[in-house]
C-alpha atoms as a PDB file:
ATOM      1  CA  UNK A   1      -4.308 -16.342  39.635  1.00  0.00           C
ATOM      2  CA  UNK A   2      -0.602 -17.947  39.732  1.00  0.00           C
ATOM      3  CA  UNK A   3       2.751 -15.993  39.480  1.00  0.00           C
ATOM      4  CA  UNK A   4       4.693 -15.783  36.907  1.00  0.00           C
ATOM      5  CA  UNK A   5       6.937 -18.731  36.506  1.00  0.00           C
ATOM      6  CA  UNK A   6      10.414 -16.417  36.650  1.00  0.00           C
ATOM      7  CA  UNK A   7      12.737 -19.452  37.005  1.00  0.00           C
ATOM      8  CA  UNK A   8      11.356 -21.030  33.847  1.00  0.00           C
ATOM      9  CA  UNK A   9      11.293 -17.766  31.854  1.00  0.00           C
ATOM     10  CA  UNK A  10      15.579 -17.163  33.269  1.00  0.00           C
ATOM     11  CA  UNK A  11      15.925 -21.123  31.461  1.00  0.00           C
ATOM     12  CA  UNK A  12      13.966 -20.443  28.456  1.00  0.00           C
ATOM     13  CA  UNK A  13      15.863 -17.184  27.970  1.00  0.00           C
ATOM     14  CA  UNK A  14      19.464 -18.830  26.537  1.00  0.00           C
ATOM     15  CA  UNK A  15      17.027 -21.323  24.304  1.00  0.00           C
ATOM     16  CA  UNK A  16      15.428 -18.249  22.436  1.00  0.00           C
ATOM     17  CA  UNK A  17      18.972 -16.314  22.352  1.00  0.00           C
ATOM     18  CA  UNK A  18      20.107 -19.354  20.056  1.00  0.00           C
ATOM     19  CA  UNK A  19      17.785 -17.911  17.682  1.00  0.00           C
ATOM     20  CA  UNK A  20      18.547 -14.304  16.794  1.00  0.00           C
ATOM     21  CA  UNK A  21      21.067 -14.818  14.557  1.00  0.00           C
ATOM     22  CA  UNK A  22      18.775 -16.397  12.717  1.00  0.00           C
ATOM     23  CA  UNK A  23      16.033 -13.722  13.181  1.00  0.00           C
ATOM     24  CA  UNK A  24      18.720 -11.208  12.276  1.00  0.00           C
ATOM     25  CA  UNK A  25      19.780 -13.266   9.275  1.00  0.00           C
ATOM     26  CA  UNK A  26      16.501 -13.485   7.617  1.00  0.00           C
ATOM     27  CA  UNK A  27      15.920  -9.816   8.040  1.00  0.00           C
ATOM     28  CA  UNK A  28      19.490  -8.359   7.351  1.00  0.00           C
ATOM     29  CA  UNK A  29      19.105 -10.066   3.757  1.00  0.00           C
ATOM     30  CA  UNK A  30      15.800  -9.379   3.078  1.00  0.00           C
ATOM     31  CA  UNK A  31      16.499  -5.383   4.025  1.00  0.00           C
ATOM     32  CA  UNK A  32      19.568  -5.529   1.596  1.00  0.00           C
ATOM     33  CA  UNK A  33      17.005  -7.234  -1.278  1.00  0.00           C
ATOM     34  CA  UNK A  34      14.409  -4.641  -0.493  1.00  0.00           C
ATOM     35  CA  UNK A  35      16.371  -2.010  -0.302  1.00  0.00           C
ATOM     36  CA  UNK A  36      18.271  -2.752  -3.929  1.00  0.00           C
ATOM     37  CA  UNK A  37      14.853  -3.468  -5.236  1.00  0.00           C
ATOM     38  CA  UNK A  38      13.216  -0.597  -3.821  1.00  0.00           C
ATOM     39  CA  UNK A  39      16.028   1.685  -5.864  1.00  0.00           C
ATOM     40  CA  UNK A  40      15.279   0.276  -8.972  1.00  0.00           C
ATOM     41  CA  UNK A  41      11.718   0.492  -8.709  1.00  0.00           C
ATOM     42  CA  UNK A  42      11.785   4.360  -7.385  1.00  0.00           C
ATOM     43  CA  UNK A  43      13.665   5.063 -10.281  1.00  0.00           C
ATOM     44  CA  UNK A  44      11.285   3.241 -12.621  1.00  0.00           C
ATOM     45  CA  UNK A  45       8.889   5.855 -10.973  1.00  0.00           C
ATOM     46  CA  UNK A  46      10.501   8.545 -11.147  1.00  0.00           C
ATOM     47  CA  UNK A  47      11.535   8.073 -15.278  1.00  0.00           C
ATOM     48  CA  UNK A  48       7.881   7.423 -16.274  1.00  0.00           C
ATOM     49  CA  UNK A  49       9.346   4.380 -18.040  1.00  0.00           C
ATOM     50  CA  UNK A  50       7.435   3.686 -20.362  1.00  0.00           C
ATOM     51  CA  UNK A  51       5.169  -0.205 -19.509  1.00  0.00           C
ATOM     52  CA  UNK A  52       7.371  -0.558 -17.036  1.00  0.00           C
ATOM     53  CA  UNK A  53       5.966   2.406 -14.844  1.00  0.00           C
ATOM     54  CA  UNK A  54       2.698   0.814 -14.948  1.00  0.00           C
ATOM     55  CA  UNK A  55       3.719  -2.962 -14.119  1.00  0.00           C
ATOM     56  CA  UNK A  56       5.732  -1.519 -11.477  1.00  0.00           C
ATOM     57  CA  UNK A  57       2.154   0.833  -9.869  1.00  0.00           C
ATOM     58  CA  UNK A  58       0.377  -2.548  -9.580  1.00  0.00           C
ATOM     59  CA  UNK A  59       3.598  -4.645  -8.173  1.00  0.00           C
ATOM     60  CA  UNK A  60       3.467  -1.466  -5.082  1.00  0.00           C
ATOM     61  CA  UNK A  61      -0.121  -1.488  -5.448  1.00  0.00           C
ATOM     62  CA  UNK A  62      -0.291  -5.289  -4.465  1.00  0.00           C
ATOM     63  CA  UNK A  63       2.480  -5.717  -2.267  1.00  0.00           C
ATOM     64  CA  UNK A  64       1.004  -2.821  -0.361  1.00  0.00           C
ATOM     65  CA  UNK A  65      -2.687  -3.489  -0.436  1.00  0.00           C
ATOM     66  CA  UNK A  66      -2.367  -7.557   0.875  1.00  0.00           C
ATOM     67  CA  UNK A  67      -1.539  -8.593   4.369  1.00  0.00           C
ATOM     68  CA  UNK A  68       2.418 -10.117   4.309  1.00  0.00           C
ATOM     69  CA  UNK A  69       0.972 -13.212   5.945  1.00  0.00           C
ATOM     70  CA  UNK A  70      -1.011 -13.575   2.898  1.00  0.00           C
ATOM     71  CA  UNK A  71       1.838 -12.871   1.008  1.00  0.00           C
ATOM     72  CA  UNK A  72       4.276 -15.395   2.442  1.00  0.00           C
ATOM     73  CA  UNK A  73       1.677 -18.284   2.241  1.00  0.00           C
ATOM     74  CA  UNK A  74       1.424 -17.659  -1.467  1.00  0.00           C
ATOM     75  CA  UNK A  75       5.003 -18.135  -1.903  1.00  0.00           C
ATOM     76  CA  UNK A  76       5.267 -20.874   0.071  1.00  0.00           C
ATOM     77  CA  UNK A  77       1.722 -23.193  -0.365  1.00  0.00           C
ATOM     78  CA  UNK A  78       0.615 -21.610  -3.085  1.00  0.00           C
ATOM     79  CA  UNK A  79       3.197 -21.062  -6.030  1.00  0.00           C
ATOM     80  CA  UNK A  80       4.754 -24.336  -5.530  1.00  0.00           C
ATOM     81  CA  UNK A  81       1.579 -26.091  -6.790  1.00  0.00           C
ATOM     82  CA  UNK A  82       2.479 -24.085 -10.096  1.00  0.00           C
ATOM     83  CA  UNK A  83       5.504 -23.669 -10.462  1.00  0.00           C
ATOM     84  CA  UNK A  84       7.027 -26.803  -9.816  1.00  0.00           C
ATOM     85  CA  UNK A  85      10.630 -25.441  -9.205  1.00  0.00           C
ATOM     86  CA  UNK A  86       9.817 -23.630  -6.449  1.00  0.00           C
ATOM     87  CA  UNK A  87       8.750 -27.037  -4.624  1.00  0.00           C
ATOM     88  CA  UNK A  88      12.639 -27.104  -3.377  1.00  0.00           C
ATOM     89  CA  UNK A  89      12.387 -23.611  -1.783  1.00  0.00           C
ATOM     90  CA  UNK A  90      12.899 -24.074   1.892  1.00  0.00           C
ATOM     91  CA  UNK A  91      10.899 -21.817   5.128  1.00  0.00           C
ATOM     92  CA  UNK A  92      13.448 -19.237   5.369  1.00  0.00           C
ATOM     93  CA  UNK A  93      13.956 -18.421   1.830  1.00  0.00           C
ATOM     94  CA  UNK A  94      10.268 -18.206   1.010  1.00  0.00           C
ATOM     95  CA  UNK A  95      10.234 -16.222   4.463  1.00  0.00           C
ATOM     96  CA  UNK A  96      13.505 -13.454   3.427  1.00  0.00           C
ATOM     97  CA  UNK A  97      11.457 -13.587  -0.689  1.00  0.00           C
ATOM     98  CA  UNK A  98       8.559 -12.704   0.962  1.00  0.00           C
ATOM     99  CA  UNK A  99       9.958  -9.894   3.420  1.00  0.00           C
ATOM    100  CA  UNK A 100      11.933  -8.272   0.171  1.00  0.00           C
ATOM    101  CA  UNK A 101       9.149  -8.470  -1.996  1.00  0.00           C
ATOM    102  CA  UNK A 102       6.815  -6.491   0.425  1.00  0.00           C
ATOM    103  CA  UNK A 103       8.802  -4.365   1.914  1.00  0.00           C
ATOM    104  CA  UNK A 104      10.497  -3.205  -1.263  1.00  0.00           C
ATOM    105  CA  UNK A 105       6.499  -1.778  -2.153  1.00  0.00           C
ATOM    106  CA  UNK A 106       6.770   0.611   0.582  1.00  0.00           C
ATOM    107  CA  UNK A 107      10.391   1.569   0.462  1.00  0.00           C
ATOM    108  CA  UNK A 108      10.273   2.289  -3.603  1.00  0.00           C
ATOM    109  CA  UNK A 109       7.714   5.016  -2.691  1.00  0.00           C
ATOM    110  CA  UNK A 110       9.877   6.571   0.275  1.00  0.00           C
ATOM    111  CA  UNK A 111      12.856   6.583  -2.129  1.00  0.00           C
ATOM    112  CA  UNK A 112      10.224   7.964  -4.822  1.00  0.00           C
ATOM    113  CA  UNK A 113       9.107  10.672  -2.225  1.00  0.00           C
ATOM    114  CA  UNK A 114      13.559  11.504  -1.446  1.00  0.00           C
ATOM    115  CA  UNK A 115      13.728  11.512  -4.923  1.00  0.00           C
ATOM    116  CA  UNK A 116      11.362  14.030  -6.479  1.00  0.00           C
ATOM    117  CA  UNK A 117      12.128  15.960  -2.713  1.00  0.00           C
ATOM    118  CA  UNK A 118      15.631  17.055  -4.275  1.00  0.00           C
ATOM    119  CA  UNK A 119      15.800  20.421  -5.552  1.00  0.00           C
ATOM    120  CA  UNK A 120      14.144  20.289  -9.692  1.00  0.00           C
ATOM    121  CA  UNK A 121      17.067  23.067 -10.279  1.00  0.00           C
ATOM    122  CA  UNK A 122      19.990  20.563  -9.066  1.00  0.00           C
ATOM    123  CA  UNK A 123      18.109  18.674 -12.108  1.00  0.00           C
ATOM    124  CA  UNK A 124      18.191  21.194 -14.707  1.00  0.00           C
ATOM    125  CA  UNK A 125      22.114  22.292 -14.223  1.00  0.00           C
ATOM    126  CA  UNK A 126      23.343  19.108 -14.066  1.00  0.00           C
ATOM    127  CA  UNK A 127      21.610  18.308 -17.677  1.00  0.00           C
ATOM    128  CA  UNK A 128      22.717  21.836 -18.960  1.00  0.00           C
ATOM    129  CA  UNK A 129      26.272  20.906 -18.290  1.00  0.00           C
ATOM    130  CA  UNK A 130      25.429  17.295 -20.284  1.00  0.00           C
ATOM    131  CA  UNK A 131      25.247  14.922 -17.507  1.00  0.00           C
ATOM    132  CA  UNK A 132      23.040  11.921 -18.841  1.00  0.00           C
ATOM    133  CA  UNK A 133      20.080  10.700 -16.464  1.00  0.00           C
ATOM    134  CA  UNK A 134      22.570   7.762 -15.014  1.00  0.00           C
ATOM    135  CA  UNK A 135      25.398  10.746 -14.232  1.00  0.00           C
ATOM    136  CA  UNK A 136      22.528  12.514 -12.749  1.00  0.00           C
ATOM    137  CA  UNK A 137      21.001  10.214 -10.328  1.00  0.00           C
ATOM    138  CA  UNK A 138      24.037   8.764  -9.398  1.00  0.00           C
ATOM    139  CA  UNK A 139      26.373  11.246  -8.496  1.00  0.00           C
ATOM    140  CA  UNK A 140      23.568  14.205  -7.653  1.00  0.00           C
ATOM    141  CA  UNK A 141      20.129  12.686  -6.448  1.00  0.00           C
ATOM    142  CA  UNK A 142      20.542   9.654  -5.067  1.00  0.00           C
ATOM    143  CA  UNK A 143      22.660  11.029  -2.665  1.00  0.00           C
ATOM    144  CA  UNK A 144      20.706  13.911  -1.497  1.00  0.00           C
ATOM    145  CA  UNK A 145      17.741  11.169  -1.383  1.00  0.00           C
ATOM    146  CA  UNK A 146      19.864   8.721   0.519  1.00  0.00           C
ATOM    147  CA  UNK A 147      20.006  11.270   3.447  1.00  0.00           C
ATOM    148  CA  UNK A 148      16.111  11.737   3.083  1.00  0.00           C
ATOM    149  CA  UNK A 149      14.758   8.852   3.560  1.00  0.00           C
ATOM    150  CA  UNK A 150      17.751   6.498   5.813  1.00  0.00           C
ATOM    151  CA  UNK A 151      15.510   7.668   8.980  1.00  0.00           C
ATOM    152  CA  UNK A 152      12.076   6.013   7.252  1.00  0.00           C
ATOM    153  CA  UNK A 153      14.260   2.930   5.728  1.00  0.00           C
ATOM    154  CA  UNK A 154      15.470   2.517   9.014  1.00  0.00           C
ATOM    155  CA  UNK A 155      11.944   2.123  10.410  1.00  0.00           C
ATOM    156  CA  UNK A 156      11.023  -0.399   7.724  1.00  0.00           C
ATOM    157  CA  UNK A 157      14.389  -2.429   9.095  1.00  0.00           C
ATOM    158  CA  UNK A 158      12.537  -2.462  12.700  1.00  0.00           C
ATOM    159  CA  UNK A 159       9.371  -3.322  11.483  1.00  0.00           C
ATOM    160  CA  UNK A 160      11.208  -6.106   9.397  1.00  0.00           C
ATOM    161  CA  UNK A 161      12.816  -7.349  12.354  1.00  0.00           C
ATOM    162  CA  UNK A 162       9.304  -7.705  14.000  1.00  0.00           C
ATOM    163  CA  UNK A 163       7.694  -9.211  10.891  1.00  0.00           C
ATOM    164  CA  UNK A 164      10.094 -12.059  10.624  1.00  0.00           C
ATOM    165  CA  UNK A 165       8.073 -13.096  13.520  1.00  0.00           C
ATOM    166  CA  UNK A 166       5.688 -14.915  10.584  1.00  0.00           C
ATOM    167  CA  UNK A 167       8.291 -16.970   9.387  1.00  0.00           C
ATOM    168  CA  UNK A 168       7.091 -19.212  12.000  1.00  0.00           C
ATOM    169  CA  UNK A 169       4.031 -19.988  10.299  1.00  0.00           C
ATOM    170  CA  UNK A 170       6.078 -21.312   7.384  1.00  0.00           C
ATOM    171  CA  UNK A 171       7.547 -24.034   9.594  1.00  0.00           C
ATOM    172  CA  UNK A 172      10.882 -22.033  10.162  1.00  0.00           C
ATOM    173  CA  UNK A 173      12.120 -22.360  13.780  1.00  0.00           C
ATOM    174  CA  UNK A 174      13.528 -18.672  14.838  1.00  0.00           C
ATOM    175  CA  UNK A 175      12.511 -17.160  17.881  1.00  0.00           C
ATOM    176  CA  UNK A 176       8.410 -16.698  17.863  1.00  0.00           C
ATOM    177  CA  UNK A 177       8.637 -20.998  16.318  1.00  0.00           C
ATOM    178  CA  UNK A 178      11.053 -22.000  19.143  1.00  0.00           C
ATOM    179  CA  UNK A 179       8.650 -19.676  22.039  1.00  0.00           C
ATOM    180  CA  UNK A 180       5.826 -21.323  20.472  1.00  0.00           C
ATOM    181  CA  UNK A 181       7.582 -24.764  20.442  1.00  0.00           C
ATOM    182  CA  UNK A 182       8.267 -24.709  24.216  1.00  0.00           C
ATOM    183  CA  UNK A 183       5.254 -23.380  24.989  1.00  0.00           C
ATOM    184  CA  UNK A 184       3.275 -26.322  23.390  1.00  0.00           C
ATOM    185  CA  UNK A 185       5.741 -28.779  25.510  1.00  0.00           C
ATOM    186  CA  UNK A 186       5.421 -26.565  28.707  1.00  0.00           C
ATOM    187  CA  UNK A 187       1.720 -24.885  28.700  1.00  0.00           C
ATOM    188  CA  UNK A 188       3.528 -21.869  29.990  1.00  0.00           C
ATOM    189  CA  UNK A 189       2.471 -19.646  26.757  1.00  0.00           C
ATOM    190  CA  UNK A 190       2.428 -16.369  28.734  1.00  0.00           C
ATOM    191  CA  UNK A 191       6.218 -17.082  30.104  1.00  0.00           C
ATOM    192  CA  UNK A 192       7.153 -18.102  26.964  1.00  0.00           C
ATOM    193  CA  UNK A 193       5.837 -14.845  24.608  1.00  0.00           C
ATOM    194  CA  UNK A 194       6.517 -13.174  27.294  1.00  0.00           C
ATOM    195  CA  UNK A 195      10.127 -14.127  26.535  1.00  0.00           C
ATOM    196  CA  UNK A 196       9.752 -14.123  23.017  1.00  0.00           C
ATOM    197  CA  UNK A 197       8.424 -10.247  23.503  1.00  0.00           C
ATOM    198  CA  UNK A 198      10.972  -9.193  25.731  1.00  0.00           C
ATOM    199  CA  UNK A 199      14.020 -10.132  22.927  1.00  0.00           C
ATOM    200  CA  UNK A 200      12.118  -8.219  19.931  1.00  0.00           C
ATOM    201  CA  UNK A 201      11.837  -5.735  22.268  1.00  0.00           C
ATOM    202  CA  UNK A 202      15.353  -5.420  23.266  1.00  0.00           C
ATOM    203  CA  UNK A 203      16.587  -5.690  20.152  1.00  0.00           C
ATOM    204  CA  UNK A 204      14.226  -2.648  18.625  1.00  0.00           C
ATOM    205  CA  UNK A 205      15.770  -0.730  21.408  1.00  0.00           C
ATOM    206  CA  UNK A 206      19.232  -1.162  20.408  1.00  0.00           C
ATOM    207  CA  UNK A 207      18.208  -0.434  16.591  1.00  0.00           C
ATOM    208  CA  UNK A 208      16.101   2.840  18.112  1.00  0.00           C
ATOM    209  CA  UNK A 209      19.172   3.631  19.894  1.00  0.00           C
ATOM    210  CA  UNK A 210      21.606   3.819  16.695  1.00  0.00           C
ATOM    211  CA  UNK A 211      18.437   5.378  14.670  1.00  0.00           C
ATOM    212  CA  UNK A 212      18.351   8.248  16.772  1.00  0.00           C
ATOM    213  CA  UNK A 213      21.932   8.725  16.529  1.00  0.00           C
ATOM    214  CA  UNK A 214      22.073   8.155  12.592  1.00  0.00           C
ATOM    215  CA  UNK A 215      19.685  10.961  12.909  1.00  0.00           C
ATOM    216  CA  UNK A 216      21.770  13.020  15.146  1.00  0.00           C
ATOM    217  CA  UNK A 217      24.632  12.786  12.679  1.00  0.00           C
ATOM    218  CA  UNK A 218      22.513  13.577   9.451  1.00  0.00           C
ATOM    219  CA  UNK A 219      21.242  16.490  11.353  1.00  0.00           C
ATOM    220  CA  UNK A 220      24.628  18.082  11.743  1.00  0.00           C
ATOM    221  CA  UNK A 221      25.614  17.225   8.111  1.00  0.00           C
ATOM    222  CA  UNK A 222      22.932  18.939   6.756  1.00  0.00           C
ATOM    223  CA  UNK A 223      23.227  21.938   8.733  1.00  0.00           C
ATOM    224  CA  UNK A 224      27.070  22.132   7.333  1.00  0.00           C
END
């Protein structure tokens, strides 16, 4: 059994670093996507539109019942060979469409869930006093649901963070491609992940950290 190559994994450490912004990129504007997505689909839910309530059920029922892996490969091998104009599409844009598009299948239903958790009598005053369904989830709802589910959207972010750990597998050097790219040159695979494990780790920590204080801060709002 040999030791741990520690001087090796101190060197690599700086080479992965160079890639978090990236990481953090990808996943920042994906969460953003999702998350603007996600509204508009909760609310789709929540109306009963008419059509579009069911084309939206089968866009969360797909997004939620296939792996993302699955998911990303579509977007990147697969559409391309039909849709000719997405032939130009690049790793990390199929990587950041493919995080929005899955993850804004589970948040829609989280929002959905806030939603329908608000009070049905805030509801019914605001539309005795004539406040139109826009008027009404804007300035009333949403809010309230906002404050729901941040704590669950917040855990989506983290597992977003890990997931853009894929992206690799679309060619996209962030910071599982470059551990995996020095590890092919080095044969040290368990320094490298190892590396590679210990940054995701760190940086969940830090999001934990200001998750648990978002929390901390709702807490005492909604006991004013």
């Amino acid at each position: 059994m040999r030791p741990l190559d520690i001087a090796y994994m101190w060197d690599l450490a700086p080479v992965i670093a160079g890639y978090v912004p990236l990481t953090l990129f990808m996943a920042i504007i994906a969460m953003i996507a999702a998350l603007a997505l996600a509204a508009i689909l909760a609310i789709v839910r929540v109306l009963r539109l008419p059509v579009l309530d069911r084309v939206v059920a089968v866009f969360i029922s797909f997004f939620r019942g296939t792996p993302l892996l699955v998911q990303l490969f579509l977007f990147y091998y697969g559409l391309p060979q039909m849709l000719t104009f997405m032939t130009s599409i690049n790793g990390v844009t199929a990587a950041i469409f493919g995080l929005t598009l899955h993850f804004s299948a589970y948040m829609a239903e989280s929002i959905r869930g806030a939603i329908l958790g608000v009070d049905r009598s805030q509801w019914e005053a605001a539309q005795s006093i004539g406040m139109t369904q826009g008027q009404l989830l804007r300035r009333i709802v949403l809010p309230q649901a906002a404050r729901v589910a941040a704590p669950t959207l917040m855990n989506y972010f983290i597992d977003m963070i890990k997931s853009t750990s894929l992206a690799f597998t679309l060619g996209v050097t962030e910071m599982m491609g470059a551990a995996q790219k020095e590890a092919a040159g080095s044969f040290l695979y368990l320094e490298a992940f190892l590396v590679v494990a210990l940054f995701y780790w760190g940086i969940v920590e830090l999001l934990s950290v200001g998750q648990r204080r978002m929390e901390t801060h709702l807490g005492k709002a909604v006991a004013r």
